[in-house]
C-alpha atoms as a PDB file:
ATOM      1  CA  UNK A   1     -11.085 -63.479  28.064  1.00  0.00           C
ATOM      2  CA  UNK A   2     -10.047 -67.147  27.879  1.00  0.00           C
ATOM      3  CA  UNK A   3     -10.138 -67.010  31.886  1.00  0.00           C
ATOM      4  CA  UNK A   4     -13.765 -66.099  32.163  1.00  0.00           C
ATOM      5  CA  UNK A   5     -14.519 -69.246  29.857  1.00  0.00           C
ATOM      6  CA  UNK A   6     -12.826 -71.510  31.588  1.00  0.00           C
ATOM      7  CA  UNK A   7     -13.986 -70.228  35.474  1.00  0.00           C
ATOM      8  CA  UNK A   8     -17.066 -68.628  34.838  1.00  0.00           C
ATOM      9  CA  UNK A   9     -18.423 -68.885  38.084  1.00  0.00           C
ATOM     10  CA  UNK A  10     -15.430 -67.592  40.106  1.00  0.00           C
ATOM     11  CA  UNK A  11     -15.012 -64.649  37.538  1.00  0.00           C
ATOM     12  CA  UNK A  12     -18.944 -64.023  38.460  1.00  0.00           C
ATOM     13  CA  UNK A  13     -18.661 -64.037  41.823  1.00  0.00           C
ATOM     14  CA  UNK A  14     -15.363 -62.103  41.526  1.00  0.00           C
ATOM     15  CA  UNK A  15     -17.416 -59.232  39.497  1.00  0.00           C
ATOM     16  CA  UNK A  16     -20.013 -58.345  42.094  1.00  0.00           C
ATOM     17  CA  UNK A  17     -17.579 -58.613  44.983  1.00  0.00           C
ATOM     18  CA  UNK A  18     -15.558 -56.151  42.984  1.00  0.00           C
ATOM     19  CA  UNK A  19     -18.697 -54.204  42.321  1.00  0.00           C
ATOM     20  CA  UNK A  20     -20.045 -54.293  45.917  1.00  0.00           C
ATOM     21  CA  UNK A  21     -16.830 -52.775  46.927  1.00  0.00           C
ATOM     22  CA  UNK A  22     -16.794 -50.211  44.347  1.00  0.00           C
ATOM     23  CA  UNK A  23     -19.771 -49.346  45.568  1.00  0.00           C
ATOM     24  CA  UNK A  24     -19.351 -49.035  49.402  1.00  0.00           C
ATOM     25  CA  UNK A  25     -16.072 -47.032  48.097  1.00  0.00           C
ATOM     26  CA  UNK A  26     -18.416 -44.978  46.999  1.00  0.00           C
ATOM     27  CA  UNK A  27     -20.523 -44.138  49.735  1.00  0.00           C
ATOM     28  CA  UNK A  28     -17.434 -43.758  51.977  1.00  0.00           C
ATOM     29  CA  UNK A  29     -15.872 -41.317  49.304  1.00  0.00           C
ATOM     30  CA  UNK A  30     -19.184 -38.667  50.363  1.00  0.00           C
ATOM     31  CA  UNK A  31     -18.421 -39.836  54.318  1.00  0.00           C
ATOM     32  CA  UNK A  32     -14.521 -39.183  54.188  1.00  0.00           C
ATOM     33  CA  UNK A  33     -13.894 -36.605  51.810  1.00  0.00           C
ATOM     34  CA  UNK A  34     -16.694 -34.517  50.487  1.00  0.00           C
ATOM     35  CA  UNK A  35     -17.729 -33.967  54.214  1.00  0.00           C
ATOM     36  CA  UNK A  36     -14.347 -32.636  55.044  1.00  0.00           C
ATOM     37  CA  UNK A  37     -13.278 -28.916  54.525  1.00  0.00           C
ATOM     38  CA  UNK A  38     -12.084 -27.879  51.625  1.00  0.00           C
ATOM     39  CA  UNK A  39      -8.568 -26.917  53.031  1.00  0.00           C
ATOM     40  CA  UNK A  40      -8.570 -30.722  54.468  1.00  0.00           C
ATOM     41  CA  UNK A  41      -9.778 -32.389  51.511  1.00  0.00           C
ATOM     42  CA  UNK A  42      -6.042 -33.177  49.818  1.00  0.00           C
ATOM     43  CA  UNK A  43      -5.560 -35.158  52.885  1.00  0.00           C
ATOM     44  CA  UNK A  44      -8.570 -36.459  53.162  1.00  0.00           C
ATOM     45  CA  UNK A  45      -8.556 -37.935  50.021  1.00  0.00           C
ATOM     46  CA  UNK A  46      -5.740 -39.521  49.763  1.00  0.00           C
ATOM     47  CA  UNK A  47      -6.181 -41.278  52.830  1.00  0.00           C
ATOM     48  CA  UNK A  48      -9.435 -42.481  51.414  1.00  0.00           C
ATOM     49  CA  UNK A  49      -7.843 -44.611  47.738  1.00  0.00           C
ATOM     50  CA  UNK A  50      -5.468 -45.806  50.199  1.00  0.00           C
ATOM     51  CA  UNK A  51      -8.248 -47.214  51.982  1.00  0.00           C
ATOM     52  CA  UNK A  52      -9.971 -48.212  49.070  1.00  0.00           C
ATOM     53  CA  UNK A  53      -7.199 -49.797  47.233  1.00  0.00           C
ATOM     54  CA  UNK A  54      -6.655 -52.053  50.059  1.00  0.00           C
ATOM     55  CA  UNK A  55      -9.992 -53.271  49.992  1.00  0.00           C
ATOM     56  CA  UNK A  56      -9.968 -53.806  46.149  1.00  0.00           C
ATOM     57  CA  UNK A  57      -6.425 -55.449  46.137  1.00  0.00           C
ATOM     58  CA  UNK A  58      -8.447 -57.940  48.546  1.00  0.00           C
ATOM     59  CA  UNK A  59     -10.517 -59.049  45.161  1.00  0.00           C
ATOM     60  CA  UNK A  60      -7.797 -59.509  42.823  1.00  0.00           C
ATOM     61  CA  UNK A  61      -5.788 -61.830  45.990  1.00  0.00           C
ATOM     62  CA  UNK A  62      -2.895 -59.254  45.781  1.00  0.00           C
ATOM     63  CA  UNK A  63      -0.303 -59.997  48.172  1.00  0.00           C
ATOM     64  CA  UNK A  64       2.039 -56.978  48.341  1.00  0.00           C
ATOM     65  CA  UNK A  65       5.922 -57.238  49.414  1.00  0.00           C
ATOM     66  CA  UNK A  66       7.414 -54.006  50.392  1.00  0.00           C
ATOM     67  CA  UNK A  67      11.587 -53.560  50.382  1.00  0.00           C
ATOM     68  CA  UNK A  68      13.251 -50.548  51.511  1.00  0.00           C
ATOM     69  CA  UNK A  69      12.147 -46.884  52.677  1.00  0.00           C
ATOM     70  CA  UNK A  70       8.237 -46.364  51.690  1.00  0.00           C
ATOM     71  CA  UNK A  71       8.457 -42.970  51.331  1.00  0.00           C
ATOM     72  CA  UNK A  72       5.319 -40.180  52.575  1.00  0.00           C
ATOM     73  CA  UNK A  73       5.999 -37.159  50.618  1.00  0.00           C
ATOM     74  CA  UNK A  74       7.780 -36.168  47.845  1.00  0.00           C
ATOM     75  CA  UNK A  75       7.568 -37.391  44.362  1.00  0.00           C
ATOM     76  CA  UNK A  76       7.916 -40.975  43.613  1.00  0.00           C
ATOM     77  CA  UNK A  77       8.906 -42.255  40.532  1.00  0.00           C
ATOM     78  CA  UNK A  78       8.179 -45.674  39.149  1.00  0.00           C
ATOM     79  CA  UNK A  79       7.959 -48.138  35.945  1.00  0.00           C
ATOM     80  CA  UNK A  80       4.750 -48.753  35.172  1.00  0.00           C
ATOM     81  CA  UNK A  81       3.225 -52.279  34.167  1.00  0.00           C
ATOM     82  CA  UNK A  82      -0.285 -52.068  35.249  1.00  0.00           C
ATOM     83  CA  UNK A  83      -3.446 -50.675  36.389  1.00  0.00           C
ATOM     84  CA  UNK A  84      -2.782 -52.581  39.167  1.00  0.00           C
ATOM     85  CA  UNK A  85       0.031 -50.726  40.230  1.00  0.00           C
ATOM     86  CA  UNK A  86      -1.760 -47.302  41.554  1.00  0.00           C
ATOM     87  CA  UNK A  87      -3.377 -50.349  43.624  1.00  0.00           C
ATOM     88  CA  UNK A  88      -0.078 -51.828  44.846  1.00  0.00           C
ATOM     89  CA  UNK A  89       1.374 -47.632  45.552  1.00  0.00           C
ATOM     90  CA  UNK A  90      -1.482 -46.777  47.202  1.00  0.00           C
ATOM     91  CA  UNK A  91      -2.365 -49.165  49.211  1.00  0.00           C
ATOM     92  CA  UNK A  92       1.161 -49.328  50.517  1.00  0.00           C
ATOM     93  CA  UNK A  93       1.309 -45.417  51.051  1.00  0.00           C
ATOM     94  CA  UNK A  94      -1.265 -42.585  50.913  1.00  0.00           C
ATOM     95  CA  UNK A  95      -0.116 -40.719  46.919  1.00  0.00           C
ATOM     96  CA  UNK A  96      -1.798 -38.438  44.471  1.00  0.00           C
ATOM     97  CA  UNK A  97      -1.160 -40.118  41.449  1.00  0.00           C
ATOM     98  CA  UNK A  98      -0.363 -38.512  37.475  1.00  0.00           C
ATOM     99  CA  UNK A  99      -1.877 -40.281  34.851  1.00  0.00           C
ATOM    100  CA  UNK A 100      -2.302 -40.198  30.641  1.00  0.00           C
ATOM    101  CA  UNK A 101      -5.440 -38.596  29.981  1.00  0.00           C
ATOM    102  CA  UNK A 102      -6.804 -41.934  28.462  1.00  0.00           C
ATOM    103  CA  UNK A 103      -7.467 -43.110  32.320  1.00  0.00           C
ATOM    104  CA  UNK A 104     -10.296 -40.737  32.072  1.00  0.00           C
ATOM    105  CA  UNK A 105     -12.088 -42.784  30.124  1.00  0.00           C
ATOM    106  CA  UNK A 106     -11.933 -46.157  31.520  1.00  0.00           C
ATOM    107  CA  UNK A 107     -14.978 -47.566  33.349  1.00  0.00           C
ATOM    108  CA  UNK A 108     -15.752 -47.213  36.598  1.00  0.00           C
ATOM    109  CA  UNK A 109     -12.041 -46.535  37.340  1.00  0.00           C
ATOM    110  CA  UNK A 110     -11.621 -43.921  35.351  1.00  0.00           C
ATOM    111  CA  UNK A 111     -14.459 -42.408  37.618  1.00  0.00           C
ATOM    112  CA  UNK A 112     -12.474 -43.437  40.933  1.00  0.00           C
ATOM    113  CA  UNK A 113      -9.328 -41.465  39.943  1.00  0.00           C
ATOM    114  CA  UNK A 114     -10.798 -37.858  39.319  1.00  0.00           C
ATOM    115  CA  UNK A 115     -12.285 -38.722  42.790  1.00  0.00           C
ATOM    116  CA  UNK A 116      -8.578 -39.360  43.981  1.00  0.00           C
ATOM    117  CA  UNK A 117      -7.440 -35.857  42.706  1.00  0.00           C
ATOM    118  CA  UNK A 118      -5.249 -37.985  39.698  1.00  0.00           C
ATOM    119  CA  UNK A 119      -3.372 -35.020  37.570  1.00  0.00           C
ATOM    120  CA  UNK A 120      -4.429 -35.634  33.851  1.00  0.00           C
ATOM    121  CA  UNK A 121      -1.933 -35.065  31.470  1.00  0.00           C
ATOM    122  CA  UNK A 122      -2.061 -35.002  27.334  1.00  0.00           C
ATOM    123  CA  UNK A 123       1.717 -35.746  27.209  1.00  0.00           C
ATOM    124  CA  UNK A 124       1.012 -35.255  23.276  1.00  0.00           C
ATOM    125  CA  UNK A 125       0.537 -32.066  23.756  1.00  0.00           C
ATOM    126  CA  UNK A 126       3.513 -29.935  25.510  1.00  0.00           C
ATOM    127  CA  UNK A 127       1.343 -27.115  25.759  1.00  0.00           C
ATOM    128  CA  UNK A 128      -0.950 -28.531  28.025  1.00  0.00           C
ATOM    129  CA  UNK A 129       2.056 -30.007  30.336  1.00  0.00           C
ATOM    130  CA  UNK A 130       2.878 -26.870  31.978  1.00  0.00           C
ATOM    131  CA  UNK A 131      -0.408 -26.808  33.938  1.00  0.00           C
ATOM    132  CA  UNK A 132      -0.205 -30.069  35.168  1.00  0.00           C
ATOM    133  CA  UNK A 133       3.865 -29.281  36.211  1.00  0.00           C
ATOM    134  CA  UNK A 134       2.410 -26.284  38.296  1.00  0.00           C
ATOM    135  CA  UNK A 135      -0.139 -27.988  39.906  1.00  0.00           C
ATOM    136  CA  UNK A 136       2.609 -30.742  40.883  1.00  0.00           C
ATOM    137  CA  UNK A 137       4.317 -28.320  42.404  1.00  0.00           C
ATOM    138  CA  UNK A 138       1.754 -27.431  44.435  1.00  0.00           C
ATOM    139  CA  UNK A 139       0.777 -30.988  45.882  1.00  0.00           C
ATOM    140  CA  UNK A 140       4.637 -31.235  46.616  1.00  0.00           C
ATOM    141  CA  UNK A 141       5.072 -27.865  48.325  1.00  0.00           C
ATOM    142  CA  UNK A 142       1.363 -29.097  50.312  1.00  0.00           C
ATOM    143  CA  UNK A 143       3.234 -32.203  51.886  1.00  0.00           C
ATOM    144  CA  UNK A 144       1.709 -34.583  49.477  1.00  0.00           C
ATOM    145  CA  UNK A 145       3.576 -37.977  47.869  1.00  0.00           C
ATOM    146  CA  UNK A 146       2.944 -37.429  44.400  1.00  0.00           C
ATOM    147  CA  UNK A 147       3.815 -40.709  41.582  1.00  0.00           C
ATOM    148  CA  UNK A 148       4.934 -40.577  38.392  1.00  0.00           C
ATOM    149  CA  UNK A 149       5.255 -43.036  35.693  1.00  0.00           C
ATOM    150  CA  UNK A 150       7.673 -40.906  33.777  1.00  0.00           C
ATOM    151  CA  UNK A 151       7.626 -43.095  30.540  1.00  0.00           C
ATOM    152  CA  UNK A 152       4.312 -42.056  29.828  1.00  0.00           C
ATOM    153  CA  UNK A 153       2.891 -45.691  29.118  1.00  0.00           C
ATOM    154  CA  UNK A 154       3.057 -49.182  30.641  1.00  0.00           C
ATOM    155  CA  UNK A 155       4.564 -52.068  29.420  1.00  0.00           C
ATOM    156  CA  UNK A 156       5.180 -55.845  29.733  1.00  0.00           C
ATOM    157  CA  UNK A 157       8.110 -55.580  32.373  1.00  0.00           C
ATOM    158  CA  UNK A 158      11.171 -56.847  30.335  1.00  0.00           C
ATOM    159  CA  UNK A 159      12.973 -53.275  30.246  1.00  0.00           C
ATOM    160  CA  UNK A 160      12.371 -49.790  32.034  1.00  0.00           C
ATOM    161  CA  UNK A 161      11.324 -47.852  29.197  1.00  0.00           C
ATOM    162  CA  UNK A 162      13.165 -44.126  28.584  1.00  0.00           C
ATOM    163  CA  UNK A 163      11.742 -41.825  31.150  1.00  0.00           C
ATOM    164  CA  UNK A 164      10.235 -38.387  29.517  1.00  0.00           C
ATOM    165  CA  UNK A 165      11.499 -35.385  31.724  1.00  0.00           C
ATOM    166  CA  UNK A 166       8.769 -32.962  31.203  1.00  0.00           C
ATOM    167  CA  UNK A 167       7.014 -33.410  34.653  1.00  0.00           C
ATOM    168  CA  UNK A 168      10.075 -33.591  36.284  1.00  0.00           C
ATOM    169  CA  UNK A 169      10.559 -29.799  36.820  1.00  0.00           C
ATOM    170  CA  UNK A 170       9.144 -29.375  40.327  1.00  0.00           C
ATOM    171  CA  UNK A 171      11.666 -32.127  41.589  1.00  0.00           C
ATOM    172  CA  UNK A 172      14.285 -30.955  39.706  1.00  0.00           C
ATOM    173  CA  UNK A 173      14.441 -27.347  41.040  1.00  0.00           C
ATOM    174  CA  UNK A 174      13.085 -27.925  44.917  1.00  0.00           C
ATOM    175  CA  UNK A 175      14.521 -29.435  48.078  1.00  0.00           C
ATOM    176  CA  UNK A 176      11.861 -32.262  48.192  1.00  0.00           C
ATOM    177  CA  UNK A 177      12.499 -35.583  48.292  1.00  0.00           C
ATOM    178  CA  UNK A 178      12.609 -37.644  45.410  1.00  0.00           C
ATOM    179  CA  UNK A 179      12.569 -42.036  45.598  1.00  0.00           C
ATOM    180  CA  UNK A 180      12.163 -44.579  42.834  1.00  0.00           C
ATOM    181  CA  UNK A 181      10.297 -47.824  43.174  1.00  0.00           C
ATOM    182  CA  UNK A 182      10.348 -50.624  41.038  1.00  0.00           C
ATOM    183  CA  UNK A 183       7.533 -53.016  40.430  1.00  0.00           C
ATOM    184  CA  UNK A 184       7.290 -56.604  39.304  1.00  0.00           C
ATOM    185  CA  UNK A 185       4.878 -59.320  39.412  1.00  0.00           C
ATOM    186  CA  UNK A 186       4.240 -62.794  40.002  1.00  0.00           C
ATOM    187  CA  UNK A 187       1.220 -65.152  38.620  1.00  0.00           C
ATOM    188  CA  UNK A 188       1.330 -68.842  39.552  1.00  0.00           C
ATOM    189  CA  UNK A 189      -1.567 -69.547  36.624  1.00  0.00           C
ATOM    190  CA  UNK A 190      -1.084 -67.293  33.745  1.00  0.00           C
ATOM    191  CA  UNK A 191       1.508 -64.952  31.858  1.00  0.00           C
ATOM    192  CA  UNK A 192       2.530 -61.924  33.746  1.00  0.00           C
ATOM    193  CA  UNK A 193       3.436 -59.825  30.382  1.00  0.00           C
ATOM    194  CA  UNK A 194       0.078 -60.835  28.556  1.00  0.00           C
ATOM    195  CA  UNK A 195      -2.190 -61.126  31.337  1.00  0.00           C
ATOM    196  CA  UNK A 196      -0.933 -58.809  34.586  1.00  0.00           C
ATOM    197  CA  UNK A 197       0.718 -56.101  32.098  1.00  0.00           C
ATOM    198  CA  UNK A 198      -1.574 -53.647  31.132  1.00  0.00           C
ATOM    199  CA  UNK A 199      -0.002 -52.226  27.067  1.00  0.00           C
ATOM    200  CA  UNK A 200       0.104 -52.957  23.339  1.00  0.00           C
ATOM    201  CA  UNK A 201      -3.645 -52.426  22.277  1.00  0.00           C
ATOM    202  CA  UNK A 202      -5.151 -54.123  25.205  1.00  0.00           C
ATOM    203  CA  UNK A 203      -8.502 -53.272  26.106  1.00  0.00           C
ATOM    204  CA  UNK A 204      -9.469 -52.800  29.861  1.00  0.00           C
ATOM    205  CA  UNK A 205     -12.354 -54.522  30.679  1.00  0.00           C
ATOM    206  CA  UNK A 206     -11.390 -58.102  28.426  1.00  0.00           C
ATOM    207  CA  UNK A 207      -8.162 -57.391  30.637  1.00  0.00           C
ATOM    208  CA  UNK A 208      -9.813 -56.776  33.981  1.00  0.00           C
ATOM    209  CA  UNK A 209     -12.392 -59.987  33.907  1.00  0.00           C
ATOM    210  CA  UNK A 210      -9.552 -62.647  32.671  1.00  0.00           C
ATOM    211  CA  UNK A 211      -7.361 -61.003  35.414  1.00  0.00           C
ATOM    212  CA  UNK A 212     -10.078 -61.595  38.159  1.00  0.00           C
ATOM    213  CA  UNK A 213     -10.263 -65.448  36.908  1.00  0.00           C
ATOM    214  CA  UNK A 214      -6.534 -65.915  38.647  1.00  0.00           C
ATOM    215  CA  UNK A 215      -5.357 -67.018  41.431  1.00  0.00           C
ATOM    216  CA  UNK A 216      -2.798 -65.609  43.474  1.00  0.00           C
ATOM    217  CA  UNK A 217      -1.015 -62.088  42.362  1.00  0.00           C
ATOM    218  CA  UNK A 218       2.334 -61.494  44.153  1.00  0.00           C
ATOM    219  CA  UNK A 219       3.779 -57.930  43.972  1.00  0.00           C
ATOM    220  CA  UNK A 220       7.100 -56.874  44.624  1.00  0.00           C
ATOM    221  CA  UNK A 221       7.435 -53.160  45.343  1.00  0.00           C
ATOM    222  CA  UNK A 222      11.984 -51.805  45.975  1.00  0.00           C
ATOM    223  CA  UNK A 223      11.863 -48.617  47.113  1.00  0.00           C
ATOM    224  CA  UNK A 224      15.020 -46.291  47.252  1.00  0.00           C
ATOM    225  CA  UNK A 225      15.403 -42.505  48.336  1.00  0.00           C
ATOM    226  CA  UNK A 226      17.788 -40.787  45.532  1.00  0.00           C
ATOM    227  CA  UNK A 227      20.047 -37.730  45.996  1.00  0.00           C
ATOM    228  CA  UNK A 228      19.744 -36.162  42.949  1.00  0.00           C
ATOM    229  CA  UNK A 229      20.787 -32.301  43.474  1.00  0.00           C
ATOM    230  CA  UNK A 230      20.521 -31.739  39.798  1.00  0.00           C
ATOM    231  CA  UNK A 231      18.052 -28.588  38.247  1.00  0.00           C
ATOM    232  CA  UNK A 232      18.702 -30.372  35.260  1.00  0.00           C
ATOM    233  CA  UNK A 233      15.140 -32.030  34.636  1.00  0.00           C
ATOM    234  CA  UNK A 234      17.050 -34.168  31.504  1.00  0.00           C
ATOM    235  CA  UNK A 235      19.850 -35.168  33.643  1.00  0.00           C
ATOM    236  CA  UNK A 236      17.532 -36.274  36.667  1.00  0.00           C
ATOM    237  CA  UNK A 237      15.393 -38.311  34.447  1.00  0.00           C
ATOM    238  CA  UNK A 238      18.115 -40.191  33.273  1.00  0.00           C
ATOM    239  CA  UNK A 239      19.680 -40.598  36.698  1.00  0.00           C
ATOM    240  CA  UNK A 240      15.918 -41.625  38.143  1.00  0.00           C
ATOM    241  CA  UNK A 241      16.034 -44.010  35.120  1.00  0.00           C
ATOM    242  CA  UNK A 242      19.137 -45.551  36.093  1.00  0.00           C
ATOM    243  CA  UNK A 243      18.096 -45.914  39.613  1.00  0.00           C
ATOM    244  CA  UNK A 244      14.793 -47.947  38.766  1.00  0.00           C
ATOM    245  CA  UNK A 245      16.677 -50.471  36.484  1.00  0.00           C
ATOM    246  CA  UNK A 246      19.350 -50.916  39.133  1.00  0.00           C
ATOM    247  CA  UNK A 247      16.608 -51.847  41.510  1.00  0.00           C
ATOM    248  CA  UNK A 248      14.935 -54.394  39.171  1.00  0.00           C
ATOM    249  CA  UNK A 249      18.008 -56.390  39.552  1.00  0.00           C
ATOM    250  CA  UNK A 250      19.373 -58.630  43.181  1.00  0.00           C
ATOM    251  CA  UNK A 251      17.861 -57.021  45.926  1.00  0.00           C
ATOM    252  CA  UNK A 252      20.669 -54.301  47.174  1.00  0.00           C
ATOM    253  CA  UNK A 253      21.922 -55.754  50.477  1.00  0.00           C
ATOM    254  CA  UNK A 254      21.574 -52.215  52.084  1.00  0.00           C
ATOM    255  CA  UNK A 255      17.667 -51.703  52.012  1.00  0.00           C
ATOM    256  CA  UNK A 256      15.666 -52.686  54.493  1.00  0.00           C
ATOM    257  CA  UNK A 257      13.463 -55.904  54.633  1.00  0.00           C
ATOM    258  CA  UNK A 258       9.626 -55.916  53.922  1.00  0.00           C
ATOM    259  CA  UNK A 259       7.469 -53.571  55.724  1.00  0.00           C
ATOM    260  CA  UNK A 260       3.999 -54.010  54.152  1.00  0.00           C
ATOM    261  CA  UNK A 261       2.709 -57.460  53.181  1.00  0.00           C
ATOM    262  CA  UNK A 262      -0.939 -58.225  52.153  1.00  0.00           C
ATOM    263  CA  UNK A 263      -2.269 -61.570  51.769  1.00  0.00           C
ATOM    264  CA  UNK A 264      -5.853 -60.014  50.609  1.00  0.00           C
END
């Protein structure tokens, strides 16, 4: 919260932009997607957090760098830092996103992603994973991109944390594609583990308003498609592991340039 002391008034103004926005989301949420078919509305809604992550990444000053192929369907896997990564994914390509149960909760946001369609899962409980595995499956077999933050929890971005393979069945025994992305940050005024990082016991909304007193937020996004033909779920979530560190490293010379930049 030390942010909102120090810039109250740009943290104010900050808040009812990002509320104003939230709320025209809204409005276009009953426009986009609840007007649709029901057959059309997995599409539909997708295409609408897309939308609306790109206008809230616009409040935060989010610039977004994009290297290699951005995949469109398929299950992505990722490490996991922030909140404000579902806003960098999204907004760079229409997903259906998995999430802890604990998302649920959260304010305001928590309401936005069981708008999105976000599968809920109680990794604590490997009863209740099964469910959420099948209904993976069927967002993959329906065309959909579908992310997963396999270790189950953020963190503050010095390591890729060990990557749980329970929701890694579907990819594991199909023919869809599977990528990785990895995702790091930049802040010119603050800490990026402390203050961009979303783990430890932090609590969202101290987090949220001392994020919205920075500046600039640069986010790096390396994509990569990976051939895993393994029905080993284990095996592939240590290969997808692998993968994901590799990429936090040098940029590989054989990806592509950036394809998506925002500037907010």
């Amino acid at each position: 919260m030390n942010g909102a002391w120090k810039h109250p008034l740009p943290v104010g103004l900050r808040s009812l932009w990002l509320a104003v926005e939230l709320s025209g989301i809204a409005i276009n949420y009953v426009l986009r997607v609840l007007c649709r078919a029901e057959n059309c509305r997995m599409e539909a809604r997708v295409q609408w957090l897309q939308w609306a992550c790109r206008r809230v990444i616009r409040v935060f000053s989010l610039e977004i760098r994009a290297v290699g192929p951005i995949p469109k369907k398929g299950l992505l896997v990722s490490n996991h830092l922030s909140y404000l990564d579902i806003l960098v994914l999204s907004a760079l390509t229409p997903s259906v996103f998995v999430a802890k149960r604990e998302v649920k909760r959260w304010p305001v946001f928590g309401w936005f992603a069981r708008l999105a369609g976000t599968l809920f899962v109680d990794r604590e409980r490997r009863i209740r994973v099964g469910p959420v595995a099948k209904r993976l499956q069927t967002l993959l077999d329906q065309g959909a991109l579908v992310v997963l933050f396999p270790a189950g929890t953020s963190s503050d971005g010095q390591k890729v944390l060990p990557f749980k393979s329970a929701l890694l069945e579907p990819a594991a025994n199909s023919s869809h594609p599977v990528s990785v992305s990895a995702i790091e940050y930049d802040l010119r005024d603050g800490d990026v583990g402390e203050e961009v990082c979303y783990w430890k016991d932090m609590t969202f909304l101290p987090h949220l308003v001392n994020l919205l007193s920075k500046g600039r937020i640069a986010a790096s996004v390396r994509f990569c498609e990976v051939q895993h033909g393994s029905a080993d779920r284990k095996q592939l979530a240590r290969r997808l592991h692998a993968e994901v560190s590799r990429l936090r490293g040098p940029t590989p010379s054989h990806l592509p340039r950036a394809r998506f930049v925002s500037n907010g």
